[in-house]
N, C-alpha and C. Protein backbone atom coordinates (compact mmCIF):
# COMPACT_ATOMS: atom_id res chain seq x y z
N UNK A 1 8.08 8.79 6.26
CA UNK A 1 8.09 7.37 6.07
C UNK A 1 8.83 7.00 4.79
N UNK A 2 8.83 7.81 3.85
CA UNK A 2 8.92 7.64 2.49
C UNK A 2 10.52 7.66 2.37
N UNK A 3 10.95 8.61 3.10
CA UNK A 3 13.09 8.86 3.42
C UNK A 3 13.36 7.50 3.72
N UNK A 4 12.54 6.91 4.76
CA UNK A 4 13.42 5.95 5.63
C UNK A 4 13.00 4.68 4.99
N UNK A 5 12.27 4.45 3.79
CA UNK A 5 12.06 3.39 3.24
C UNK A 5 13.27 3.37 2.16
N UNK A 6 13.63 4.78 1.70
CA UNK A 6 14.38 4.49 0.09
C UNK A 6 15.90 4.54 1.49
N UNK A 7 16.22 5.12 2.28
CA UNK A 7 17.38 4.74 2.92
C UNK A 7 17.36 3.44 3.26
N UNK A 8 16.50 2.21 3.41
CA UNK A 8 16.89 1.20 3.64
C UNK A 8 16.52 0.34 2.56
N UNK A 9 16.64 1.45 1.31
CA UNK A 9 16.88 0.62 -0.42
C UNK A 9 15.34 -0.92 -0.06
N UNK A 10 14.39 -0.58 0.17
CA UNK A 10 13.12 -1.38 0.32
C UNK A 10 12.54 -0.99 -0.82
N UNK A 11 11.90 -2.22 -1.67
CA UNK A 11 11.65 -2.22 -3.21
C UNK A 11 9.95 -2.07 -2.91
N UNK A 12 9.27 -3.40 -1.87
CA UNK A 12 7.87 -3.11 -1.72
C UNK A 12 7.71 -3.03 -0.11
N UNK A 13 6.84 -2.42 0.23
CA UNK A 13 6.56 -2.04 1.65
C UNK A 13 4.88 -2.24 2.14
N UNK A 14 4.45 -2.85 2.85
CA UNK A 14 2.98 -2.59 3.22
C UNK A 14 2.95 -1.80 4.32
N UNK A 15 2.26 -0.97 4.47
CA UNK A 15 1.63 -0.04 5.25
C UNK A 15 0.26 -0.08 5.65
N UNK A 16 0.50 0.27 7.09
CA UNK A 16 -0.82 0.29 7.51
C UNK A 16 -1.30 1.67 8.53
N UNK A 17 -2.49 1.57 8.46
CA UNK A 17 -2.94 2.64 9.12
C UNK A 17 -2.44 4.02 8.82
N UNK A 18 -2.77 3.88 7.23
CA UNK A 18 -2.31 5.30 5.94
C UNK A 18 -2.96 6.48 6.68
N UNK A 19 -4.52 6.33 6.94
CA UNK A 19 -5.18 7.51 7.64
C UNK A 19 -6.19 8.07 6.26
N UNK A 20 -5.68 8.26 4.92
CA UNK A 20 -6.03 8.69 4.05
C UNK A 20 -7.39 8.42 3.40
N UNK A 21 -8.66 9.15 3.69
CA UNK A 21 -10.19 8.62 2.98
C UNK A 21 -10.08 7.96 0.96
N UNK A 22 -10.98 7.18 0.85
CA UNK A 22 -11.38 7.02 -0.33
C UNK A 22 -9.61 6.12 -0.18
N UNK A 23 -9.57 5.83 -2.20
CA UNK A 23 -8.88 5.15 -2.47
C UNK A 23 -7.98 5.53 -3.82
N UNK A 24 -6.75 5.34 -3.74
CA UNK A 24 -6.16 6.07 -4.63
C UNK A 24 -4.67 5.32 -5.05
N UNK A 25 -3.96 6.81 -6.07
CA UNK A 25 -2.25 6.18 -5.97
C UNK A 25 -1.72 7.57 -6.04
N UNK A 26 -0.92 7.52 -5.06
CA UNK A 26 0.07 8.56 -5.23
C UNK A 26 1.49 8.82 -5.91
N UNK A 27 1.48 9.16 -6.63
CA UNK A 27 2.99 9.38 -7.59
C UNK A 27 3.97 10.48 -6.50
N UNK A 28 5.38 9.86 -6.49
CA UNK A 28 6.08 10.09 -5.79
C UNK A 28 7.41 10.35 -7.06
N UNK A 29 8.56 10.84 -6.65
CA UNK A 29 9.75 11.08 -7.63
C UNK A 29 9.95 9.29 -8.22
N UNK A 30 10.24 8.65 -7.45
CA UNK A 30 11.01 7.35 -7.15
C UNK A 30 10.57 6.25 -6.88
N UNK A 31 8.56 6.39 -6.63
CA UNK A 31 7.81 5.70 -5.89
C UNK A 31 6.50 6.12 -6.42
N UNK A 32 5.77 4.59 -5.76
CA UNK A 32 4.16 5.11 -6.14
C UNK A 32 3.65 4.18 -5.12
N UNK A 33 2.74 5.22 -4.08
CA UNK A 33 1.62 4.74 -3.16
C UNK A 33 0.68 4.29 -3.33
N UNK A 34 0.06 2.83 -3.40
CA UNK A 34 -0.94 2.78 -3.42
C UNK A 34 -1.99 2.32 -2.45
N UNK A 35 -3.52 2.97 -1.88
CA UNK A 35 -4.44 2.70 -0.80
C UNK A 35 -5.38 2.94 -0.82
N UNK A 36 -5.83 2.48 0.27
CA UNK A 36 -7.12 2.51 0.16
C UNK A 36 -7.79 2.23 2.17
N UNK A 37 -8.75 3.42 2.04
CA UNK A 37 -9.21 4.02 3.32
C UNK A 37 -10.64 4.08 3.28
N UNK A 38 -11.54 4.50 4.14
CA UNK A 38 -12.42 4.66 4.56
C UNK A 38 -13.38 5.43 3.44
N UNK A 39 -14.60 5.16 3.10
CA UNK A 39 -15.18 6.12 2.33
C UNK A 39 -15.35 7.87 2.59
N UNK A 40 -15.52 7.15 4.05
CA UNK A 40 -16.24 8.58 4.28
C UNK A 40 -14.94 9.54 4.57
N UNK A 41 -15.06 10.60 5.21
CA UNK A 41 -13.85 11.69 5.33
C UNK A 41 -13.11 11.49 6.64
N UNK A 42 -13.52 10.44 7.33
CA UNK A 42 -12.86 10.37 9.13
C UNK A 42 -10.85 9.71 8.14
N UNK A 43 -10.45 10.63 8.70
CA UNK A 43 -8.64 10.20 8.61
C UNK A 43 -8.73 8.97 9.75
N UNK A 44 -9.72 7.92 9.43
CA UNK A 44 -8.88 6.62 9.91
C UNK A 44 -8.26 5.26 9.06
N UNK A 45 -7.80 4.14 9.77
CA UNK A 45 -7.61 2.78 9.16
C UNK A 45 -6.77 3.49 7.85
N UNK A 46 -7.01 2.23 6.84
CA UNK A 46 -6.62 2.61 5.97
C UNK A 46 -5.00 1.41 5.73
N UNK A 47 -4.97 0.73 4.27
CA UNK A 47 -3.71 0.14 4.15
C UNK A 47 -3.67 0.85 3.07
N UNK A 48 -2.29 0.02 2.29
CA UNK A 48 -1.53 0.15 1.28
C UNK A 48 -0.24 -0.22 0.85
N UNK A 49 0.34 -0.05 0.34
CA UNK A 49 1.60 -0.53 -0.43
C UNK A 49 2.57 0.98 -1.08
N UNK A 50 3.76 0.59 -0.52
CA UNK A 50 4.65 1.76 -1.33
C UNK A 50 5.41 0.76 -2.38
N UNK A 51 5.95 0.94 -3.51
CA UNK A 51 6.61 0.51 -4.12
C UNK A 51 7.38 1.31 -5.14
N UNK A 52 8.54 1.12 -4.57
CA UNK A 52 9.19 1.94 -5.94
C UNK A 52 9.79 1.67 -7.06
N UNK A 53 9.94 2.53 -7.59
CA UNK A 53 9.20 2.86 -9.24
C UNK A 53 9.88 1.91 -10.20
N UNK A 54 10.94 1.57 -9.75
CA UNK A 54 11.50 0.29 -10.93
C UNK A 54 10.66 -0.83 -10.96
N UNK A 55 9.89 -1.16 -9.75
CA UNK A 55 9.29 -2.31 -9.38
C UNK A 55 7.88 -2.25 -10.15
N UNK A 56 7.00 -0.92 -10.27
CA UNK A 56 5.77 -0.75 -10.98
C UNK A 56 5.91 -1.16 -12.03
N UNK A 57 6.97 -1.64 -12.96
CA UNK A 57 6.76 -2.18 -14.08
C UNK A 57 5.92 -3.70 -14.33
N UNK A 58 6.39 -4.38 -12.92
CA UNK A 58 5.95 -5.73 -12.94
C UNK A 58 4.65 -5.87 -12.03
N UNK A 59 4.00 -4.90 -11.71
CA UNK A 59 2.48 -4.78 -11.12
C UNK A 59 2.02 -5.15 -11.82
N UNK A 60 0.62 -5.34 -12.07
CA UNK A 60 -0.52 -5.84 -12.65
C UNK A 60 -1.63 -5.88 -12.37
N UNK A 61 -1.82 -5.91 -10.71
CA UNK A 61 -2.92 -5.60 -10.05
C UNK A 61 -3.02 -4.99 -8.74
N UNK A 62 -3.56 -4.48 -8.12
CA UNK A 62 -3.77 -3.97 -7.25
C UNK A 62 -5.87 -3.92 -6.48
N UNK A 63 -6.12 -4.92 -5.68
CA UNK A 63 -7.19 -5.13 -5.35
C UNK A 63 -7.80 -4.47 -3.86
N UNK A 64 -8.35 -3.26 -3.37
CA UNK A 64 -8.55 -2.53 -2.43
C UNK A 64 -9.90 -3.88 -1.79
N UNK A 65 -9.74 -4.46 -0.93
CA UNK A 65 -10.61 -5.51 -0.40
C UNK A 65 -11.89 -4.75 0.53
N UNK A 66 -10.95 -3.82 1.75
CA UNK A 66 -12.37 -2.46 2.01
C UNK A 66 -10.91 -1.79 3.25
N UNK A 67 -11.32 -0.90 3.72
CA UNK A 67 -10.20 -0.41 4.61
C UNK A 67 -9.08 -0.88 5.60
N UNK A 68 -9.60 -2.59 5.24
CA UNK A 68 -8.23 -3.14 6.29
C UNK A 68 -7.37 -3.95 5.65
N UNK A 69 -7.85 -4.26 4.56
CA UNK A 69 -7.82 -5.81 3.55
C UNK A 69 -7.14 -5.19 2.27
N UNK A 70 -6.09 -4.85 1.52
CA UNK A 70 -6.09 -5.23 -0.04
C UNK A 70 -4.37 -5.82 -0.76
N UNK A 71 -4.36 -6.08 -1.56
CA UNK A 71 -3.32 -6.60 -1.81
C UNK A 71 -2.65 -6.79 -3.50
N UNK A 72 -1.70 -6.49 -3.65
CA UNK A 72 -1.27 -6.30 -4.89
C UNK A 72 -0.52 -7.61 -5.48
N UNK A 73 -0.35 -7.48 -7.10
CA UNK A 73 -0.11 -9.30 -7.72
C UNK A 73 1.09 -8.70 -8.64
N UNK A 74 2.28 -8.70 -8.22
CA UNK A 74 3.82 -8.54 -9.29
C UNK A 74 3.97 -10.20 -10.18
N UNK A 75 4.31 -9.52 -11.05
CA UNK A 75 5.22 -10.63 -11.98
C UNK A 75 6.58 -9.95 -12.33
N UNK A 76 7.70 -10.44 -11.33
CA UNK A 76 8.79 -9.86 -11.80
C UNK A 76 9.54 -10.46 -12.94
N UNK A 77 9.58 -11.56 -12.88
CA UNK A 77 10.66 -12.26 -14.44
C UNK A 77 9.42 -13.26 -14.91
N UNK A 78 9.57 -14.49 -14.07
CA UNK A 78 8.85 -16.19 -14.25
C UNK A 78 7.71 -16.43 -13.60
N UNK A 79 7.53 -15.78 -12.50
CA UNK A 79 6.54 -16.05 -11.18
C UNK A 79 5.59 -15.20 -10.98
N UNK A 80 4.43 -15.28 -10.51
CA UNK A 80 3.54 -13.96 -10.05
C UNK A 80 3.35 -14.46 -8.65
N UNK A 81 3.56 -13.07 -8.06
CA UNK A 81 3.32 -13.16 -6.43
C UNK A 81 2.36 -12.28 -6.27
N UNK A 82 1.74 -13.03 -4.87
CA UNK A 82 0.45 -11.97 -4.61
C UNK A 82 0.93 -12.02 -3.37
N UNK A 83 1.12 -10.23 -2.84
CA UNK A 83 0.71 -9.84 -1.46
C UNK A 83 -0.05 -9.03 -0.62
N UNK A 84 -0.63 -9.71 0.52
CA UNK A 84 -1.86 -8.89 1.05
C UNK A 84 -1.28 -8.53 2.24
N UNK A 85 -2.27 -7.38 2.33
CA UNK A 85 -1.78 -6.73 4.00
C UNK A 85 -3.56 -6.81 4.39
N UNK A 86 -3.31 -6.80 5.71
CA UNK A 86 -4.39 -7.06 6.37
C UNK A 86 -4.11 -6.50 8.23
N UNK A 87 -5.10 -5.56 8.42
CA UNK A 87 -4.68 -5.42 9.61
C UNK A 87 -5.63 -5.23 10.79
N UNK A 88 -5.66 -5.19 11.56
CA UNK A 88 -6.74 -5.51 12.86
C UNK A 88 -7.11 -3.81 13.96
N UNK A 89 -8.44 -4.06 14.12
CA UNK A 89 -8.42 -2.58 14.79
C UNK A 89 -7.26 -2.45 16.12
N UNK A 90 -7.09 -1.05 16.43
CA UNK A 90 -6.08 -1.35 17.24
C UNK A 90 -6.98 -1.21 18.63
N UNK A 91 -6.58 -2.04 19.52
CA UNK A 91 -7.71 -1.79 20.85
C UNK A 91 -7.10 -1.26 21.50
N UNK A 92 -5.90 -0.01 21.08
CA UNK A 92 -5.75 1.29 22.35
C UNK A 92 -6.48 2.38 21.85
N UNK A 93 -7.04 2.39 20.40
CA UNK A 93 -7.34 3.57 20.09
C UNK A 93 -8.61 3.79 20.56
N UNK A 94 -9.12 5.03 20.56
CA UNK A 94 -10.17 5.39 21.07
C UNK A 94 -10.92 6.47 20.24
């Protein structure tokens, strides 16, 4: 996922359905993951945000809401933006 985001030069990305338990950030060369999943150990749900690494300068927050819900707050120059990802169970899975 991570190739085909920096090949299409994408600064922030939401992701969903990471898979990954608990909640965290992953440091990458170029990038930093951040999510948040399920407490317990089942590899389901799960969002997050990729953003790379020039862009982490103007983070500030990052709010894990619970495994479907969280959303991060940039101030790049003048403005602060907040974006949330939010996503819905999927009703093929089983």
């Amino acid at each position: 996922m991570v190739k085909e985001i920096v090949r299409y030069k994408i600064n922030t990305c939401a992701v969903q359905e990471i898979g990954w338990p608990g909640k965290g950030t992953v440091m990458k060369e170029n990038s930093v993951i951040l999510y948040n999943g399920l407490t317990s150990d089942r590899h389901e749900f799960g969002t997050g945000f990729y953003i790379s690494r020039h862009v982490t300068d103007s983070l500030f927050d990052f709010e894990p809401v619970n495994e479907r819900i969280c959303k991060i707050r940039v101030k790049p120059k003048r403005y602060n933006f907040t974006f949330y990802i939010n996503t819905r169970p999927n009703r093929w899975k089983r």
